[in-house]
PDB file of N, CA and C in Angstrom:
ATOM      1  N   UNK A   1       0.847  -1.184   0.000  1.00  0.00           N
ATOM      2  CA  UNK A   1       0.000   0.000   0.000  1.00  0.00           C
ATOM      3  C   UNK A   1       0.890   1.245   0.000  1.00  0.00           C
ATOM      4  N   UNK A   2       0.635   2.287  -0.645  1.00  0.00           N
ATOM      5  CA  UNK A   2       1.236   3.211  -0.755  1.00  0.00           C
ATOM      6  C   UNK A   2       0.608   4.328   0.595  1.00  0.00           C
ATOM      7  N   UNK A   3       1.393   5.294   0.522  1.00  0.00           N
ATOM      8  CA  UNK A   3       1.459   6.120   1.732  1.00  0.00           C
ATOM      9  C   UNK A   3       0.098   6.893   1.289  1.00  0.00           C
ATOM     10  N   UNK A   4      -0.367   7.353   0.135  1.00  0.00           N
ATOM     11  CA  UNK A   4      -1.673   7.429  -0.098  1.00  0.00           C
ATOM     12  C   UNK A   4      -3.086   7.159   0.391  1.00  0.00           C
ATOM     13  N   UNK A   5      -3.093   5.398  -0.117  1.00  0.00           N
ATOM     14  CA  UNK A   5      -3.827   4.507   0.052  1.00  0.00           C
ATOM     15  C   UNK A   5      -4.011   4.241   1.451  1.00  0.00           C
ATOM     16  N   UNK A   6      -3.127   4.292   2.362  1.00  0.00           N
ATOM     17  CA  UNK A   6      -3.031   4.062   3.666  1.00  0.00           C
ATOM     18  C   UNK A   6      -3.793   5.441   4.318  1.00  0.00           C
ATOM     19  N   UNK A   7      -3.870   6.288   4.071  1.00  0.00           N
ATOM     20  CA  UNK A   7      -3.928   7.547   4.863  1.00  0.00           C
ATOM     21  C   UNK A   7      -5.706   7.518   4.281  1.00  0.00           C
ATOM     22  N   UNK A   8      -5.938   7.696   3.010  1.00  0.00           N
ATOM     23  CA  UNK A   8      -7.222   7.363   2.083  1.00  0.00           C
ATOM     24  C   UNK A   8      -7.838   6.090   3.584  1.00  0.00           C
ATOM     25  N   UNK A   9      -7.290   5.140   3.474  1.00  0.00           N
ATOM     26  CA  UNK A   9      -8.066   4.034   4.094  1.00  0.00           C
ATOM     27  C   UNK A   9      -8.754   4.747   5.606  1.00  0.00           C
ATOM     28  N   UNK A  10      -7.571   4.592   6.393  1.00  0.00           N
ATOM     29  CA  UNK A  10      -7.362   5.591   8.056  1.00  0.00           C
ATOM     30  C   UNK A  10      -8.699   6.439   7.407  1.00  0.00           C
ATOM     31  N   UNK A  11      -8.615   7.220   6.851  1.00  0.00           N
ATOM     32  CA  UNK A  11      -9.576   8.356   7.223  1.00  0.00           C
ATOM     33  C   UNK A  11     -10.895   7.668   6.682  1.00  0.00           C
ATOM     34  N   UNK A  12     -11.026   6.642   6.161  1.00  0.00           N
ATOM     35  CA  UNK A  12     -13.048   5.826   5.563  1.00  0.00           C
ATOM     36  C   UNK A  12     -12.878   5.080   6.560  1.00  0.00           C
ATOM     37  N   UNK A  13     -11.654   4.939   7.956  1.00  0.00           N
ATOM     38  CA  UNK A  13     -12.627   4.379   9.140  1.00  0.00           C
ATOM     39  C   UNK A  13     -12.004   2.424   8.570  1.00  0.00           C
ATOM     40  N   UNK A  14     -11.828   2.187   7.598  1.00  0.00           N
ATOM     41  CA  UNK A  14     -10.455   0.746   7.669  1.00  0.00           C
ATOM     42  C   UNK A  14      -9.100   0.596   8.545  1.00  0.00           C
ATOM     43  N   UNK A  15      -9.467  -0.284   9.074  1.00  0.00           N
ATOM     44  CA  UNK A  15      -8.494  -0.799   9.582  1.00  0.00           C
ATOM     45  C   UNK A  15      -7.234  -1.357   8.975  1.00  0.00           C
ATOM     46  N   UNK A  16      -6.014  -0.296   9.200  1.00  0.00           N
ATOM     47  CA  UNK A  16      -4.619  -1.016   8.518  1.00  0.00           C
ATOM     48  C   UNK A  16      -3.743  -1.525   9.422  1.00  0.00           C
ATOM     49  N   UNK A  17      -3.013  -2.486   8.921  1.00  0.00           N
ATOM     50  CA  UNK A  17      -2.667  -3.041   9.715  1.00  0.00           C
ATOM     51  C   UNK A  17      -1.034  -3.671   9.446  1.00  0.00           C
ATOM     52  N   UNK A  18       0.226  -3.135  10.137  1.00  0.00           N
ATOM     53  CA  UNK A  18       1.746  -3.437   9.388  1.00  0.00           C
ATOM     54  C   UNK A  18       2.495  -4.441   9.910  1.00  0.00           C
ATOM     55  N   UNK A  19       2.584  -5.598   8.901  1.00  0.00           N
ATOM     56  CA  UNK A  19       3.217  -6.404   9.181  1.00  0.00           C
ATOM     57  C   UNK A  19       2.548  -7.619   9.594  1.00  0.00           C
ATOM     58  N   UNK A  20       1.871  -7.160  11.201  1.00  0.00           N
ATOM     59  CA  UNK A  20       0.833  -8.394  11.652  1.00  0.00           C
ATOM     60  C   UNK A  20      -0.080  -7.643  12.432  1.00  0.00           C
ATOM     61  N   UNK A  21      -1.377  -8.059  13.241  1.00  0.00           N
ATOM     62  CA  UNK A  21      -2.327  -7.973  13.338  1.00  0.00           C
ATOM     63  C   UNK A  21      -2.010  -6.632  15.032  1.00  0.00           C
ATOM     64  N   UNK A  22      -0.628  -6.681  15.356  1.00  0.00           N
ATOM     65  CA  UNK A  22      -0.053  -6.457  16.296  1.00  0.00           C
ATOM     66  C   UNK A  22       0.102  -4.954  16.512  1.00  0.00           C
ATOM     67  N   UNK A  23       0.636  -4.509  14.790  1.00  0.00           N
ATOM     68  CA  UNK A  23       0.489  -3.252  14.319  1.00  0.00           C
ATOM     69  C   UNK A  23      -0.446  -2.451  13.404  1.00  0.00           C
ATOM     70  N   UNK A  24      -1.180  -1.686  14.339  1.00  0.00           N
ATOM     71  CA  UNK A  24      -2.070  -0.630  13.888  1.00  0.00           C
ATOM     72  C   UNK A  24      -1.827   0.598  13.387  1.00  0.00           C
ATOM     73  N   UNK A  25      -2.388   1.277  12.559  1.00  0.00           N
ATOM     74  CA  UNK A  25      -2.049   2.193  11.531  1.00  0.00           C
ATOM     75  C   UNK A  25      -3.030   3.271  11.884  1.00  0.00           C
ATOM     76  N   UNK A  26      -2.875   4.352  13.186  1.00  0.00           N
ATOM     77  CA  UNK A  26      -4.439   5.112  13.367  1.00  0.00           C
ATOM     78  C   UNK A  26      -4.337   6.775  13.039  1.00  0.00           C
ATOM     79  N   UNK A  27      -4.798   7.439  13.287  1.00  0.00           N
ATOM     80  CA  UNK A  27      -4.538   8.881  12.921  1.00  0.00           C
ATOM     81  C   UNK A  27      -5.213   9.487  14.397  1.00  0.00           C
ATOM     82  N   UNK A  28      -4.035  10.044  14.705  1.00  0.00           N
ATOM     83  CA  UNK A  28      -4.742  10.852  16.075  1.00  0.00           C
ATOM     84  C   UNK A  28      -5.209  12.012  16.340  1.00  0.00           C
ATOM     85  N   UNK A  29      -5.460  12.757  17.510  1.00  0.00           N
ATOM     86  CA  UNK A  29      -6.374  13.925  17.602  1.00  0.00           C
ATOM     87  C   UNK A  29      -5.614  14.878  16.950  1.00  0.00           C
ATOM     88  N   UNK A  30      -4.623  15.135  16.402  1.00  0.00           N
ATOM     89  CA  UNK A  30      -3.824  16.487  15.770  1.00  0.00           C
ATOM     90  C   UNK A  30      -3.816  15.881  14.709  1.00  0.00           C
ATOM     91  N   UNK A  31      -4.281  14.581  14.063  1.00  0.00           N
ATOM     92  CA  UNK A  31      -4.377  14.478  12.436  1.00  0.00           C
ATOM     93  C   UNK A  31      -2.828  13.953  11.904  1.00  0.00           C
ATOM     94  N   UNK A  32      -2.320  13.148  13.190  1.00  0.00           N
ATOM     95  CA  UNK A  32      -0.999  12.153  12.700  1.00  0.00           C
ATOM     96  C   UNK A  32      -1.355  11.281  12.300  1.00  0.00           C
ATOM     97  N   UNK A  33      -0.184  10.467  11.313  1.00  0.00           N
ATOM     98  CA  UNK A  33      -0.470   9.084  11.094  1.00  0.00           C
ATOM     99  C   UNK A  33       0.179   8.011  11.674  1.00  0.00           C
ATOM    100  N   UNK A  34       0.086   7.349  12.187  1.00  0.00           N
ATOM    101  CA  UNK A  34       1.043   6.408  13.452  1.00  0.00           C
ATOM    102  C   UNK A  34       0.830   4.806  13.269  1.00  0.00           C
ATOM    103  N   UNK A  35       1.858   4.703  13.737  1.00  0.00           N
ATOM    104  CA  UNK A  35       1.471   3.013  13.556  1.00  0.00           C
ATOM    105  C   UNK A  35       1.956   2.711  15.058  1.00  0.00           C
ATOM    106  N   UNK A  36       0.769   2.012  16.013  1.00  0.00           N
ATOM    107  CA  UNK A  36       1.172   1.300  17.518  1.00  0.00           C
ATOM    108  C   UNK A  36       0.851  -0.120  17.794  1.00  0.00           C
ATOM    109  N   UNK A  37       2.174  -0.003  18.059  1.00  0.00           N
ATOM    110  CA  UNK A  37       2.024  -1.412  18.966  1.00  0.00           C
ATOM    111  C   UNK A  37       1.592  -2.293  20.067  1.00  0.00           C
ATOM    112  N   UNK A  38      -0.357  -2.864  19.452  1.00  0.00           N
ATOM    113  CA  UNK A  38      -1.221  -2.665  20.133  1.00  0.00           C
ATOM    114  C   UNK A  38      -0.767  -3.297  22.080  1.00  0.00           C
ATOM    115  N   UNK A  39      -0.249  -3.975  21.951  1.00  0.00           N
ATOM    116  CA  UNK A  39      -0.257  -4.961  23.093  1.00  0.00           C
ATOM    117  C   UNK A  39       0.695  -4.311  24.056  1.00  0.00           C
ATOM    118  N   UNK A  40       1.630  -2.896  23.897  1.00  0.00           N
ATOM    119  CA  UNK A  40       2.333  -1.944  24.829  1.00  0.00           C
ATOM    120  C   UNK A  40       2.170  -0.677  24.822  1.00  0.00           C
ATOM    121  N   UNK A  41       1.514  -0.363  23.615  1.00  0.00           N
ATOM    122  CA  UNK A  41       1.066   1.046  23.160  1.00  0.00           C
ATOM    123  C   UNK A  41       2.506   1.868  22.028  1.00  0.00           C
ATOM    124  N   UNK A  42       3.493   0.680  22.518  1.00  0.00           N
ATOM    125  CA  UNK A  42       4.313   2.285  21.554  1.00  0.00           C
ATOM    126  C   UNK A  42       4.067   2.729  19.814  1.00  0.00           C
ATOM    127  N   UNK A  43       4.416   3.679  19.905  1.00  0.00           N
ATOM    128  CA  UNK A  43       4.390   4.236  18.773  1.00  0.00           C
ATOM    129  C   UNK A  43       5.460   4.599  18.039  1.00  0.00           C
ATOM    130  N   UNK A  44       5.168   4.823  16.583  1.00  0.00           N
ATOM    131  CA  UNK A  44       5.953   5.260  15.953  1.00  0.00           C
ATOM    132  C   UNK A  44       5.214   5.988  14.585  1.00  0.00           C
ATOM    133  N   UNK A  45       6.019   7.050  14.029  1.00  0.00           N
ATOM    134  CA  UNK A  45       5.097   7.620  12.796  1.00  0.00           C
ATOM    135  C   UNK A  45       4.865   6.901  11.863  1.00  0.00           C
ATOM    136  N   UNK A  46       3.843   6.821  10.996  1.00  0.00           N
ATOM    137  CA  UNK A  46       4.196   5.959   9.208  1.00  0.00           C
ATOM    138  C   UNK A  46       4.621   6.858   8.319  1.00  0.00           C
ATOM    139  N   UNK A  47       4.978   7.555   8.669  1.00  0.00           N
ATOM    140  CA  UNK A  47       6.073   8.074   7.560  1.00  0.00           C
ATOM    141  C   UNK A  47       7.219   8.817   8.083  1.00  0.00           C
ATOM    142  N   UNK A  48       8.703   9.580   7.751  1.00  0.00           N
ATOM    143  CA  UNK A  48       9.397   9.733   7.800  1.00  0.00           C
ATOM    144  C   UNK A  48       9.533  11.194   8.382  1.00  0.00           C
ATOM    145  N   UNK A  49       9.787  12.014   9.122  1.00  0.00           N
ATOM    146  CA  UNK A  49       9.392  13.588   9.198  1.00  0.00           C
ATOM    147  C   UNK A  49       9.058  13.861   7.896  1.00  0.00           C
ATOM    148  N   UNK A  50       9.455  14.146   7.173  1.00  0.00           N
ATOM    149  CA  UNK A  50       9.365  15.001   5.917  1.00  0.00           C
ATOM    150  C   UNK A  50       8.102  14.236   4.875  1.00  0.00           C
ATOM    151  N   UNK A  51       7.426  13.053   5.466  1.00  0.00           N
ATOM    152  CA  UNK A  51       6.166  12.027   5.043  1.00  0.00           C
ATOM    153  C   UNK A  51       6.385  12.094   3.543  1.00  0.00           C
ATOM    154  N   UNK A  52       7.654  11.617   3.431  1.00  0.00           N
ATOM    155  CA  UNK A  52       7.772  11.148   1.894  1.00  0.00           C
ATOM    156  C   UNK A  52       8.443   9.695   2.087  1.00  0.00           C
ATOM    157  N   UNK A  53       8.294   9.287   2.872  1.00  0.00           N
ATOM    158  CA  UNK A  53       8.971   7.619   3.260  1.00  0.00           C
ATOM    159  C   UNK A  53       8.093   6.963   4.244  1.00  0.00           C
ATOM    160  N   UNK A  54       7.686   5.822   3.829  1.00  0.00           N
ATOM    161  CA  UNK A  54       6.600   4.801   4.940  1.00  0.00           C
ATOM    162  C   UNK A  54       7.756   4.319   5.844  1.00  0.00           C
ATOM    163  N   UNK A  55       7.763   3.939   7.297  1.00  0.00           N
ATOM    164  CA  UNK A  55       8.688   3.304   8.131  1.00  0.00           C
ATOM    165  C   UNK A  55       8.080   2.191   7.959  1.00  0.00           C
ATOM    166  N   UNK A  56       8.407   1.268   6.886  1.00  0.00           N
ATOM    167  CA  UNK A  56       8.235  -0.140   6.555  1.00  0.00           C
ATOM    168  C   UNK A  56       8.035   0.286   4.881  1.00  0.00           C
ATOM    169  N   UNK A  57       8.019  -1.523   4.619  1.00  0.00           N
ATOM    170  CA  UNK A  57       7.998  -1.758   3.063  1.00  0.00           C
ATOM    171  C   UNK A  57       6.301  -1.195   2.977  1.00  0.00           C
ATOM    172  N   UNK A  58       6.385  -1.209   1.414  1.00  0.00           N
ATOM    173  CA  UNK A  58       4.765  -0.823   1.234  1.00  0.00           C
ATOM    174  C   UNK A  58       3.801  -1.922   1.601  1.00  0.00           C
ATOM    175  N   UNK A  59       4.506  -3.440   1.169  1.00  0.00           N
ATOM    176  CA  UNK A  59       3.978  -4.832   0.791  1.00  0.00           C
ATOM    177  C   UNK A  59       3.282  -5.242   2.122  1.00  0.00           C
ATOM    178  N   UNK A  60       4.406  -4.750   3.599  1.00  0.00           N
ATOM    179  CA  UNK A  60       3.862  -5.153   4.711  1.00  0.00           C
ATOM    180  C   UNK A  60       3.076  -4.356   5.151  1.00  0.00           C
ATOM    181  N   UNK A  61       1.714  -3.770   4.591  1.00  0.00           N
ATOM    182  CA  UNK A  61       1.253  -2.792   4.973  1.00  0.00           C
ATOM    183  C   UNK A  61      -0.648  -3.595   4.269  1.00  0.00           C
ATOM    184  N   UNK A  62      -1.734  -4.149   5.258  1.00  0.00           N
ATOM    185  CA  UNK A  62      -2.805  -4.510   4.602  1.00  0.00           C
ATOM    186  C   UNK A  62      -4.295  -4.009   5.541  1.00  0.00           C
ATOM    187  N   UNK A  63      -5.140  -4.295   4.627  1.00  0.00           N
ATOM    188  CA  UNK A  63      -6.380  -4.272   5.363  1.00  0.00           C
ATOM    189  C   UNK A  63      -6.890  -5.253   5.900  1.00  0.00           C
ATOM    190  N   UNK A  64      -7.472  -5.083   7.201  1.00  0.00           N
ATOM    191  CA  UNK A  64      -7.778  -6.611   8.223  1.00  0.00           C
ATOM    192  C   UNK A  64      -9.068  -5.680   8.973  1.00  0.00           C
ATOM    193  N   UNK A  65      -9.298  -6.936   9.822  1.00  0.00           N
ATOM    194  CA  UNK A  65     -10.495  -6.874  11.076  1.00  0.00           C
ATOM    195  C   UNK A  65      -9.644  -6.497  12.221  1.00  0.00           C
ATOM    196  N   UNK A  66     -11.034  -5.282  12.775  1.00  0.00           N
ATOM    197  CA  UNK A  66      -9.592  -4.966  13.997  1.00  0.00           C
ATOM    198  C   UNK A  66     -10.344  -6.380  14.859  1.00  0.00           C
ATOM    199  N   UNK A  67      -9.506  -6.906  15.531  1.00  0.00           N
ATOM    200  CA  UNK A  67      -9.843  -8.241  16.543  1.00  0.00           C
ATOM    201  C   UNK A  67     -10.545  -7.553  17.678  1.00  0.00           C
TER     202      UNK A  67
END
C-alpha cells in the first residue's frame, strides 16, 4: 500500500494493519499518522518527518479486522 492509500483508508474508518495484526495504523487527535504497537502502546510515525517515506515496506502494509 502506498502512503496514499493508507492515509485514504485511516480516514473511511479501515483498519490497517503493518506487518501483523499487532500493528495498527491510526490517525490521532492532531491528524498524525502512526502506527502502535497494540499490546504496549508504543508508537511510531508511518512516515518519515518530511512524510515522503513509509517506516516499513509498502507490501507489509494490509487491510484486516480490527480483533
Amino acid at each position: 500500500m502506498t502512503i496514499d492509500q493508507i492515509k485514504k483508508d485511516v480516514d473511511e474508518g479501515k483498519t490497517v494493519f503493518w506487518v501483523n495484526h499487532g500493528y495498527r495504523v491510526i490517525k490521532d487527535s492532531i491528524g498524525q499518522y502512526l502506527i502502535v504497537f497494540e499490546p504496549n502502546g508504543n508508537v511510531i510515525g508511518l512516515t518519515n518527518r518530511a512524510g515522503t517515506r513509509l517506516n516499513g515496506a509498502e507490501a507489509d502494509f494490509y487491510l484486516g479486522e480490527a480483533a
